[in-house]
Protein backbone atom coordinates (compact mmCIF):
# COMPACT_ATOMS: atom_id res chain seq x y z
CA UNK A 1 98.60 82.69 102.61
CA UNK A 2 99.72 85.89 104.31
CA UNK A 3 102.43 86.58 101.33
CA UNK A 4 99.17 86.41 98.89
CA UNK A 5 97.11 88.58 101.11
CA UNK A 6 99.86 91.19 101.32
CA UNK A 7 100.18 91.25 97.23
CA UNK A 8 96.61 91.19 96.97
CA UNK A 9 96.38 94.43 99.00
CA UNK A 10 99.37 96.12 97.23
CA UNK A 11 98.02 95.11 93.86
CA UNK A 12 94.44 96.75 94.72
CA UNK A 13 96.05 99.77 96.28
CA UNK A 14 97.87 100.63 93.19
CA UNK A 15 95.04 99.97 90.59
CA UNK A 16 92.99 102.29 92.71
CA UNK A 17 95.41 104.99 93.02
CA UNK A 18 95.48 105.08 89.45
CA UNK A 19 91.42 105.26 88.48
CA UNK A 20 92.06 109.35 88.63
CA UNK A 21 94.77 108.91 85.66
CA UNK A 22 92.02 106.71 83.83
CA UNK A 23 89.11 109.35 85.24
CA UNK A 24 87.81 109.44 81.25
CA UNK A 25 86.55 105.96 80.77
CA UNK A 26 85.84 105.34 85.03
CA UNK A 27 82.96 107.65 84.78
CA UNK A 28 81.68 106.21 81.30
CA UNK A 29 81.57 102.99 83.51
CA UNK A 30 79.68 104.70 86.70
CA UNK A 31 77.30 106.58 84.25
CA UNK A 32 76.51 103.02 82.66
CA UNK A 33 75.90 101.81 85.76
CA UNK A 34 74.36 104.65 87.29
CA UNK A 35 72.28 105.14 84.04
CA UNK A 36 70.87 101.21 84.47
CA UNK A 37 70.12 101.63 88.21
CA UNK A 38 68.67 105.14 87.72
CA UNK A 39 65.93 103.24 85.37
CA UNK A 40 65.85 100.03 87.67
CA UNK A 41 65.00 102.20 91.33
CA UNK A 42 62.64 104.06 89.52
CA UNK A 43 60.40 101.75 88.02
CA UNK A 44 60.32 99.57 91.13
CA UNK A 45 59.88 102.52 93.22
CA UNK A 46 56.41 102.93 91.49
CA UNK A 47 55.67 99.36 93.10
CA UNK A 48 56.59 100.52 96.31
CA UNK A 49 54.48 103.56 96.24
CA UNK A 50 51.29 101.77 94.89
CA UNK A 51 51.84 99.26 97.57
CA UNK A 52 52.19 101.82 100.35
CA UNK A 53 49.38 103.57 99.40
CA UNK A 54 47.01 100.51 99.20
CA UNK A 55 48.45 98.15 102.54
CA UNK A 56 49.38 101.88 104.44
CA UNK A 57 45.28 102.48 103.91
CA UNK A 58 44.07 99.48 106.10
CA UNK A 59 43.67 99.05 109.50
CA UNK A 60 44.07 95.28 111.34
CA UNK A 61 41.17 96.15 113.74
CA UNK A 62 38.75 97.17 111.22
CA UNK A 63 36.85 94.56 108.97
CA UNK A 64 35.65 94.64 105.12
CA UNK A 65 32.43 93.56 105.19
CA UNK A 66 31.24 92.30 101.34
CA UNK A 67 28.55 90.27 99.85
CA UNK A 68 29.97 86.74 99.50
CA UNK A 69 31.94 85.71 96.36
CA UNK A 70 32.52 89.60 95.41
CA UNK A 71 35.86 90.27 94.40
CA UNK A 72 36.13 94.06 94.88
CA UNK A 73 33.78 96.87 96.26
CA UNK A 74 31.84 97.29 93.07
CA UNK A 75 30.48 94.15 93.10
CA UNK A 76 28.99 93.52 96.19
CA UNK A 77 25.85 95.17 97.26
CA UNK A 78 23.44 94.96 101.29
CA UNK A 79 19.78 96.42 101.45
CA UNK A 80 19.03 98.53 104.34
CA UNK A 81 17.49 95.47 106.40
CA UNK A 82 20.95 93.85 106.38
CA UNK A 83 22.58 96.77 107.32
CA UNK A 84 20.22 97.39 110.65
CA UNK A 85 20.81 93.43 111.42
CA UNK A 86 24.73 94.54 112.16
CA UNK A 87 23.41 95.59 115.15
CA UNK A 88 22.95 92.35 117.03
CA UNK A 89 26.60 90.55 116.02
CA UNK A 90 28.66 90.63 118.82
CA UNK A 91 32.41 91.60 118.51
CA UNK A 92 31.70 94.71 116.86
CA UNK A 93 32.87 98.00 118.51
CA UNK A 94 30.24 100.05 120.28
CA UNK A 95 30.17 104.04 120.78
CA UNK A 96 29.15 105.50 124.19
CA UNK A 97 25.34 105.16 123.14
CA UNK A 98 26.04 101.17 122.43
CA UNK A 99 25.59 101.81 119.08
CA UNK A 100 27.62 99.75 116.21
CA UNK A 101 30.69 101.59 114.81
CA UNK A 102 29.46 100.25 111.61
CA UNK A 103 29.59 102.25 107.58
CA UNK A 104 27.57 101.32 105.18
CA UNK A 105 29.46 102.89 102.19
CA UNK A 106 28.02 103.43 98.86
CA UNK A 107 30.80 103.04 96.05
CA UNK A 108 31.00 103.58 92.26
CA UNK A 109 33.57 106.14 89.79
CA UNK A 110 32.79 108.92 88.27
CA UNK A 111 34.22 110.31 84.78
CA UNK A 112 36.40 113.44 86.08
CA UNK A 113 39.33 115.22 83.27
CA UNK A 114 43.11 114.61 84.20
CA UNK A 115 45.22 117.31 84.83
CA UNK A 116 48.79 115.83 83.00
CA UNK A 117 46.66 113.80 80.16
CA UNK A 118 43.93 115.34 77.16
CA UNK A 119 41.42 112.52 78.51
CA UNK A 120 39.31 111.17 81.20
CA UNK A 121 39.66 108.74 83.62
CA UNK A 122 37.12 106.68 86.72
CA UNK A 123 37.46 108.85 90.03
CA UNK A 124 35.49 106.68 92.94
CA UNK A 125 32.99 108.47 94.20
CA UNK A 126 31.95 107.41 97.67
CA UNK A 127 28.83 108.00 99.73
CA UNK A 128 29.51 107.50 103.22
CA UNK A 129 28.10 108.22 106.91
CA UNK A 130 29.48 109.59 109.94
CA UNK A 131 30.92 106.87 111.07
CA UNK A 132 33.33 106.17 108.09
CA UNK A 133 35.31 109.40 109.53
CA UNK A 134 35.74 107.29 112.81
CA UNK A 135 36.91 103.92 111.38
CA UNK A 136 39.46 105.98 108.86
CA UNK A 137 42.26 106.84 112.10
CA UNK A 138 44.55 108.95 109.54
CA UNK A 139 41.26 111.26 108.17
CA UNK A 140 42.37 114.69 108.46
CA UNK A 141 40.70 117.45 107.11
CA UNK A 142 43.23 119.91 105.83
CA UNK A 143 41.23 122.54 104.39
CA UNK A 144 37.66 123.69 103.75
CA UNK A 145 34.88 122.01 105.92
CA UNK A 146 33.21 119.09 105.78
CA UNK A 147 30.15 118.13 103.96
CA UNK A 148 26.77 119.20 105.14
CA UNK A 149 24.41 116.09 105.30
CA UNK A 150 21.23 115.75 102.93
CA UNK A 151 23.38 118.04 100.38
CA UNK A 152 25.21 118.00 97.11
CA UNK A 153 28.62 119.00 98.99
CA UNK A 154 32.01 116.73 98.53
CA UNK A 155 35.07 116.55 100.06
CA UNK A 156 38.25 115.21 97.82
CA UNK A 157 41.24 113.23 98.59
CA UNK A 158 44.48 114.97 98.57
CA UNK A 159 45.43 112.95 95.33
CA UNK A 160 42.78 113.56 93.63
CA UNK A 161 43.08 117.16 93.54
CA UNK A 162 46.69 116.69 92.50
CA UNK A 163 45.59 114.67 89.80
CA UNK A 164 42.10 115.88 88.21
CA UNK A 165 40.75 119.31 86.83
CA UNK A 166 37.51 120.48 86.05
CA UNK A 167 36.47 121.29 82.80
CA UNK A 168 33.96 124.05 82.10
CA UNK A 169 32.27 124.86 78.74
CA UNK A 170 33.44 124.67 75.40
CA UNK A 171 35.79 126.16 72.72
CA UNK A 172 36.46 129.51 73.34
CA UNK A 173 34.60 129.77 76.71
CA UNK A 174 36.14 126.77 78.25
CA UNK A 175 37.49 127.23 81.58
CA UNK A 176 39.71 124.49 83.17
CA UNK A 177 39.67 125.36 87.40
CA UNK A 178 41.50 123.44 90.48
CA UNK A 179 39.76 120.29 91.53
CA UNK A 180 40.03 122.14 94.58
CA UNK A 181 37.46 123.49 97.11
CA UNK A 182 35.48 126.55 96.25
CA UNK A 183 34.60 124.95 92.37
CA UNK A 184 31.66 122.66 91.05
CA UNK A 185 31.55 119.44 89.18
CA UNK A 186 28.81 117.99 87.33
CA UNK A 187 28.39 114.59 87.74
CA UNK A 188 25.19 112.19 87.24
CA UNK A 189 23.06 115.47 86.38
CA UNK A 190 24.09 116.85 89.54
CA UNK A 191 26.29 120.02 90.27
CA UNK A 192 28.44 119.00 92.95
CA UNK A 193 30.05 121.86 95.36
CA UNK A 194 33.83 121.13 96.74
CA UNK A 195 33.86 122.28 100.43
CA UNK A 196 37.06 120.26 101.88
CA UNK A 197 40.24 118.67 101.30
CA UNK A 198 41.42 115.75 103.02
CA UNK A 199 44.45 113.33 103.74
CA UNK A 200 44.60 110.31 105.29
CA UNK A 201 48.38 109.78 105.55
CA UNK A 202 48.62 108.57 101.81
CA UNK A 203 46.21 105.77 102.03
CA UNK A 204 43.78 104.83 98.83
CA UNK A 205 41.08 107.49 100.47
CA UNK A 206 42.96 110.03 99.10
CA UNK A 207 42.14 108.66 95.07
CA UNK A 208 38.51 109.44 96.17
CA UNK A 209 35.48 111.98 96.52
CA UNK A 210 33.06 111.32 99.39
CA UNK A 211 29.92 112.94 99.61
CA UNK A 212 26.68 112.11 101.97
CA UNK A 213 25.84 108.38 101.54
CA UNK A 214 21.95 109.17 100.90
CA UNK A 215 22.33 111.78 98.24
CA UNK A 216 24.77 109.59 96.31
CA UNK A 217 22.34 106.71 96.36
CA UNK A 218 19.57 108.93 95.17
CA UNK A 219 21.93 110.43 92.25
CA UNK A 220 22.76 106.98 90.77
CA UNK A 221 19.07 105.57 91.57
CA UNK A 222 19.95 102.66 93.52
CA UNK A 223 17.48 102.72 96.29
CA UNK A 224 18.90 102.59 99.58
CA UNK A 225 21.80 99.69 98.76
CA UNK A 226 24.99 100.15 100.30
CA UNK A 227 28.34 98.09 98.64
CA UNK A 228 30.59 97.46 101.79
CA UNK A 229 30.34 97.65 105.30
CA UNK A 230 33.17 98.54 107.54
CA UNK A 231 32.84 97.43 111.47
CA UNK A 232 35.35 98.48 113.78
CA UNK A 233 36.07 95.13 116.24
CA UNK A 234 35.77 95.25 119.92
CA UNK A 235 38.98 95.43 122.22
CA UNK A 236 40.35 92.11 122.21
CA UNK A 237 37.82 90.02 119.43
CA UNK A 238 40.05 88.78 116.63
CA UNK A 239 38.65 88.97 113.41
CA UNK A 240 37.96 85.02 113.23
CA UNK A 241 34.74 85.84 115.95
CA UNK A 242 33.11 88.43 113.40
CA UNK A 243 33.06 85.72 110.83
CA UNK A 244 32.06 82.86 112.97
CA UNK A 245 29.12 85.15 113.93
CA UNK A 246 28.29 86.12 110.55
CA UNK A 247 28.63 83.01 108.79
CA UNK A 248 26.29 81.34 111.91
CA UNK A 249 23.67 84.16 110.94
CA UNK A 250 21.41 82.81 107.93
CA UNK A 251 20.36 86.91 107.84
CA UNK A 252 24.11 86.65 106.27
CA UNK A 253 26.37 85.37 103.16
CA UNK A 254 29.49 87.67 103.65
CA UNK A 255 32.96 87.54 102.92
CA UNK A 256 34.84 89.02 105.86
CA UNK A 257 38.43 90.36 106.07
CA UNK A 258 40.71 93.25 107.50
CA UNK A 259 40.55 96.09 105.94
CA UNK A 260 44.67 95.79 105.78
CA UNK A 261 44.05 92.79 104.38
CA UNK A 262 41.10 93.55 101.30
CA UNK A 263 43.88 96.24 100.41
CA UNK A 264 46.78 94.34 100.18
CA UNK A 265 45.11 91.59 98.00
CA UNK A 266 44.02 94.50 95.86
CA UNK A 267 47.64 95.92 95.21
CA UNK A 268 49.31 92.32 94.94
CA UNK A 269 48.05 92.15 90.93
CA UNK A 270 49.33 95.45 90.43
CA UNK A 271 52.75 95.22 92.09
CA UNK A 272 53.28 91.72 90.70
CA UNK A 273 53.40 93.74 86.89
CA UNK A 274 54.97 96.49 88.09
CA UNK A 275 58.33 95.14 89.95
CA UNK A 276 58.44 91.91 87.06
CA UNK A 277 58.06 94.52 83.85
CA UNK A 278 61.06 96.87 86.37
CA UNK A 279 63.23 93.83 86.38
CA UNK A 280 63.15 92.77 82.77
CA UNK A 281 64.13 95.84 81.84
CA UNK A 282 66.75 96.21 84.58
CA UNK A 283 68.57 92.89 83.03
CA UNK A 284 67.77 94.32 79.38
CA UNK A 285 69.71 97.07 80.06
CA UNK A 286 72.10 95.64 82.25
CA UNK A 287 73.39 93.87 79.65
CA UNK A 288 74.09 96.88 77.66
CA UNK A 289 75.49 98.56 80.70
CA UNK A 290 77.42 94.86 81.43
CA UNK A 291 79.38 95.33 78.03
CA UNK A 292 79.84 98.98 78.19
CA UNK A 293 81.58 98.28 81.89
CA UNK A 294 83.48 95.37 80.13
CA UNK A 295 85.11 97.69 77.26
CA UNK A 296 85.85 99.99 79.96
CA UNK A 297 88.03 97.24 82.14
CA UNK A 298 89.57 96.10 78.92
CA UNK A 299 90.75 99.52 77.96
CA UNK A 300 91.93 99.97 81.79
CA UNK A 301 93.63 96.38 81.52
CA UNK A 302 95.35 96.87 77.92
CA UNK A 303 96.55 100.59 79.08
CA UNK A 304 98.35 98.80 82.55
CA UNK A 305 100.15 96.19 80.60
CA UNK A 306 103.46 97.15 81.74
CA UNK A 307 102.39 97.65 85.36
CA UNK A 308 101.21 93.85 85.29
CA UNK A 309 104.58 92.48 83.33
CA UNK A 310 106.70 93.94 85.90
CA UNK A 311 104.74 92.97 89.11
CA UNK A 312 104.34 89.44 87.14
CA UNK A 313 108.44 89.61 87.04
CA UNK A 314 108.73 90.66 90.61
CA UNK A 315 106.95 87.76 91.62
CA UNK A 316 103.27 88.63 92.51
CA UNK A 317 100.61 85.78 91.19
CA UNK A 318 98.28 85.53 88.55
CA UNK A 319 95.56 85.71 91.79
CA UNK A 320 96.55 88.85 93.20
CA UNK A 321 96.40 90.54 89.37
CA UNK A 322 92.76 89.10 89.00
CA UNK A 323 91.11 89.72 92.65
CA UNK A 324 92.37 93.51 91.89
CA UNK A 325 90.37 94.13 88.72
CA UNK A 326 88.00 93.08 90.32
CA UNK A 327 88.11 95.26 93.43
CA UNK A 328 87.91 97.88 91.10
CA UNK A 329 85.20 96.68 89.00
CA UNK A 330 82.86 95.96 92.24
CA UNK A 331 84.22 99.75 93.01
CA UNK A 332 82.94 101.15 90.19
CA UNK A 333 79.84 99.55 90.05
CA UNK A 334 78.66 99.95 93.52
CA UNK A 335 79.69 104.12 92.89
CA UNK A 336 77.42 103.70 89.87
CA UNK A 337 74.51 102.43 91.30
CA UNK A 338 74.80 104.44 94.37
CA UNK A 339 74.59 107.76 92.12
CA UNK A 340 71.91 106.18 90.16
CA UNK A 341 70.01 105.14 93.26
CA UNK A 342 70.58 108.63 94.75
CA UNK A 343 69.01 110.63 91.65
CA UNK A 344 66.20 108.71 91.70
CA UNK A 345 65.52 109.78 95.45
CA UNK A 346 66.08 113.41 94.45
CA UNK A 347 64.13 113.55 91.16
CA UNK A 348 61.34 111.19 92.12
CA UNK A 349 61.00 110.29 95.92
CA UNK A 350 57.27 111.52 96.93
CA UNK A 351 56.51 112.85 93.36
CA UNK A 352 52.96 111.98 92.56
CA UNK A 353 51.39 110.31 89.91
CA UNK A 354 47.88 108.08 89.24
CA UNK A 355 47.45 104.52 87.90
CA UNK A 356 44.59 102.30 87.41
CA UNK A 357 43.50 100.36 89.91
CA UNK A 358 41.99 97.20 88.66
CA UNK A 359 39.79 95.96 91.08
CA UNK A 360 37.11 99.02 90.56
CA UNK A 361 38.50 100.36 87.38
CA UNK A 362 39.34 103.86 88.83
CA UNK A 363 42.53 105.65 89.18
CA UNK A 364 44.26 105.51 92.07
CA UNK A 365 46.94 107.83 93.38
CA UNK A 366 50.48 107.26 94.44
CA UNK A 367 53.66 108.94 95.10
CA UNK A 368 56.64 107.47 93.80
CA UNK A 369 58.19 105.64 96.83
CA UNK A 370 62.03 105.18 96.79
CA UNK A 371 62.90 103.11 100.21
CA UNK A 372 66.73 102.35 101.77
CA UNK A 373 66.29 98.96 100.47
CA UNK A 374 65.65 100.46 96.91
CA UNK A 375 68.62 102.06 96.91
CA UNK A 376 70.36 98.79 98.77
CA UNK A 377 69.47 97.49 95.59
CA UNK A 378 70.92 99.36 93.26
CA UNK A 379 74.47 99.49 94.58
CA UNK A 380 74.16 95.53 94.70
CA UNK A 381 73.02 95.45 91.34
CA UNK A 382 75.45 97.75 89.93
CA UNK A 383 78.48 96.29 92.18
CA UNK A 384 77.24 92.88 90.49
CA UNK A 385 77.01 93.86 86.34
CA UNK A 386 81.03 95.33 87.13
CA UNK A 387 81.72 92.23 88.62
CA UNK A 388 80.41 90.27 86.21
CA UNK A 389 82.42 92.22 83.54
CA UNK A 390 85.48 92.14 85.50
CA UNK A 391 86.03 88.49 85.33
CA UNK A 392 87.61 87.93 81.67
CA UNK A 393 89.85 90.85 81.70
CA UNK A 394 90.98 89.94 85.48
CA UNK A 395 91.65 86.58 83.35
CA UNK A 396 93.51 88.07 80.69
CA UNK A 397 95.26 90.16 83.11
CA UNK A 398 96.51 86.98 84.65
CA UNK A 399 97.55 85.27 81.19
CA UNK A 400 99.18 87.87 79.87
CA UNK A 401 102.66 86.85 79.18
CA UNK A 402 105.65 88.51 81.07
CA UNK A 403 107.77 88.94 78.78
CA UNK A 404 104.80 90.17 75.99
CA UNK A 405 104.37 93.40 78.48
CA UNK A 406 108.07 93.39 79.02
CA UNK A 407 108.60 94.50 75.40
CA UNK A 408 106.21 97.35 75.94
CA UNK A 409 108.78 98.92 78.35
C-alpha cells in the first residue's frame, strides 16, 4: 500500500511539472472549461438575484393581507368598511396613539418605455399611505423628497429608474429624459411629477412607483378599494393568531401570510425556469467542453508515451499511471471553472437588469447575484467534466504496452 502511494505521488508530481511544456493545449482545456462555467454561473446567477430581490423584500413580522383565493396582488380587492374593521383584530401592532400599523395599498402597472429595449413594458404603480413607509424597515429615501399627500407627486424605486425612460413628443421633437426626479410622466391622463428616489436594500419595492393611495384610486376610477393590506404583528403574536382572528371574523374571507412568505412563493415559478433552462445548457455545453478536455488529455497522453513505457519498465503500476491523469485532469478543470466562475463575478456581480414578474405582469428589477456557492459550483463542475474525460486516456495510459513506447525511445 505505501509502495503504491509513494508511485502515485511521484507519478502526479512529474505529470504536473510538465503541464508548462504542454502550456498550448492546458489552456485550450481551462478555456473550455472556463468558457462552460462562465455561461453556467451566469445564468444561475440571474436566479439568485431574482430570488434575493423577491425573499430579501419580506419581512417575518409583517403579514399579506389578500382577499381569499387571490393568487397575487392584482387580484384581490377590500372596500373601505373592511379596511376600518382591521381595527378591532387583536395581534396587530399598535402606534403610540393605539392605532393599527395597518396599509391599505392600492396596486396596478402602468405602461412606462425601457431604457435598453425600443418597447414598453408594466411598471407597478402603487398607491400607498403613511404607514406603508413604517412596515417597509429598509425604505430609504436617497434623494429628492417625498410625496406631498392629495397630489400628483411619485417617488420611484431605485430599479426602476435604472431601468425606464421617459419619452416626450414625437419625431423630431422627441425628447427621451431620466426616469429620475425633477421630470413628468403621463400616465392614466395624469401628468405625474418625480420628487424622490428610493431604496429599500434591493427588495421588489424598488421595481415600483408609489404615489398617494387616494389620488391613485381616483386616477384609475376605482372608488375607494384598496388590493392588499399589510399589518405589522404585535411583539410576540405569531402569525397563526392573525388568521385565527380573521378567519373567526364573518366581516372577513382573507388569505393571510408573511410578507417573506407571499414573496418567496412569488419568485419560486420564476427561479424554477431560470436555474432548470441554466442547467440544460450547462450539460449541453459541457459536453462540448467534456470532448474538447478529452482531445486535450489524449494529445497530453500520446505526447508522454515514452515517459509511461519507461516508468511501466521500472516497475510503477498501471494504477499509479491512471490516478495521475487524472490528478491533472481534476487540476485543470477545477482552474477552469474557477476562472470562469471568477469572470462572471467581475463582469456581472451586482449588474442590473429587469424581468417579468408573473404574478402581476410587471417588470421587476434585479441585479445579477453571483454568491460563494455559485462559484463553489463551478470549480466542482468543471473539476467533474475533466474528470470525466480523464478516465479513458488514464485507461489507455495504463494499457499501453511497454515495449510499444519502448520503441519510441
Amino acid at each position: 500500500m505505501a509502495n503504491a502511494i509513494e508511485q502515485i505521488g511521484a507519478v502526479t508530481a512529474m505529470n504536473l511539472r510538465n503541464i508548462p511544456e504542454r502550456w498550448s493545449s492546458s489552456l485550450v482545456a481551462v478555456l473550455g472549461i472556463g468558457g462552460v462555467t462562465l455561461v453556467l454561473v451566469s445564468l444561475l446567477s440571474i436566479g439568485a438575484g431574482f430570488s434575493k430581490a423577491l425573499e430579501g423584500s419580506g419581512s417575518a413580522d409583517t403579514a399579506m393581507i389578500m382577499r381569499s383565493g387571490s393568487a397575487s396582488e392584482m387580484q384581490s380587492y377590500f372596500g373601505p368598511e373592511q379596511v376600518t374593521a382591521l381595527n378591532d383584530i387583536n395581534g396587530i401592532a399598535r402606534n403610540d396613539k393605539k392605532e393599527p400599523l395597518i396599509s391599505g395599498e392600492v396596486f396596478g402597472v402602468v405602461s412606462a418605455q425601457m431604457k435598453t429595449k425600443d418597447s414598453s413594458a408594466n411598471l407597478p404603480l402603487r398607491g400607498v399611505g403613511p404607514n406603508a413607509f413604517l412596515l417597509r424597515k429598509h425604505f430609504k429615501l436617497v434623494k429628492g423628497r417625498m410625496f406631498k399627500p392629495g397630489t400628483s407627486e411619485i417617488i420611484v424605486g431605485e430599479g426602476a429608474a435604472e431601468q425606464f425612460v421617459i419619452v416626450e413628443g414625437k419625431g423630431a421633437a422627441m425628447r427621451i429624459l431620466p426616469f429620475d426626479v425633477g421630470n413628468k410622466v403621463r400616465w392614466l391622463n395624469t401628468d405625474w411629477q418625480i420628487v424622490g428616489r428610493f431604496t429599500d436594500d434591493g427588495g421588489m419595492a424598488e421595481s415600483e412607483a408609489w404615489a398617494d393611495a387616494p389620488v391613485v384610486q381616483q386616477a384609475w376610477q376605482r372608488g375607494p378599494v384598496v388590493q392588499t393590506v399589510r399589518a405589522r404583528l404585535a411583539d410576540g403574536v405569531p402569525l397563526k393568531t392573525l388568521k385565527d382572528a380573521l378567519s373567526k371574523d364573518s366581516r372577513f374571507s382573507v388569505d393571510v401570510m408573511s410578507e417573506k412568505q407571499f414573496y418567496a412563493d412569488q419568485q419560486k415559478a420564476m427561479s424554477d425556469i431560470i436555474n432548470k433552462v441554466g442547467v440544460w445548457i450547462g450539460v449541453i455545453m459541457g459536453l462540448a467542453a467534456l470532448f474538447a478536455a478529452l482531445n486535450t488529455l489524449e494529445s497530453a497522453v500520446a505526447s508522454r508515451v515514452r515517459e509511461i513505457a519507461t516508468l511501466r519498465a521500472m516497475g510503477f503500476g498501471a494504477g499509479p499511471v491512471v490516478f495521475s491523469v487524472l490528478v491533472e485532469a481534476m487540476i485543470l478543470g477545477a482552474i477552469g471553472g474557477l476562472v470562469g466562475g471568477v469572470f462572471a463575478y467581475v463582469f456581472l456581480n451586482g449588474m442590473t437588469t429587469s424581468t417579468l414578474n408573473f404574478a402581476s405582469f410587471s417588470q421587476i428589477t434585479y441585479a445579477f447575484t453571483v454568491t460563494p456557492m455559485l462559484l463553489l459550483l463551478g470549480i466542482v463542475y468543471g473539476l467533474l467534466l475533466c474528470l470525466l474525460a480523464g478516465i479513458l486516456p488514464g485507461v489507455r495510459a495504463a494499457r499501453l504496452p511497454i515495449t510499444a513506447g519502448l520503441r519510441e525511445l
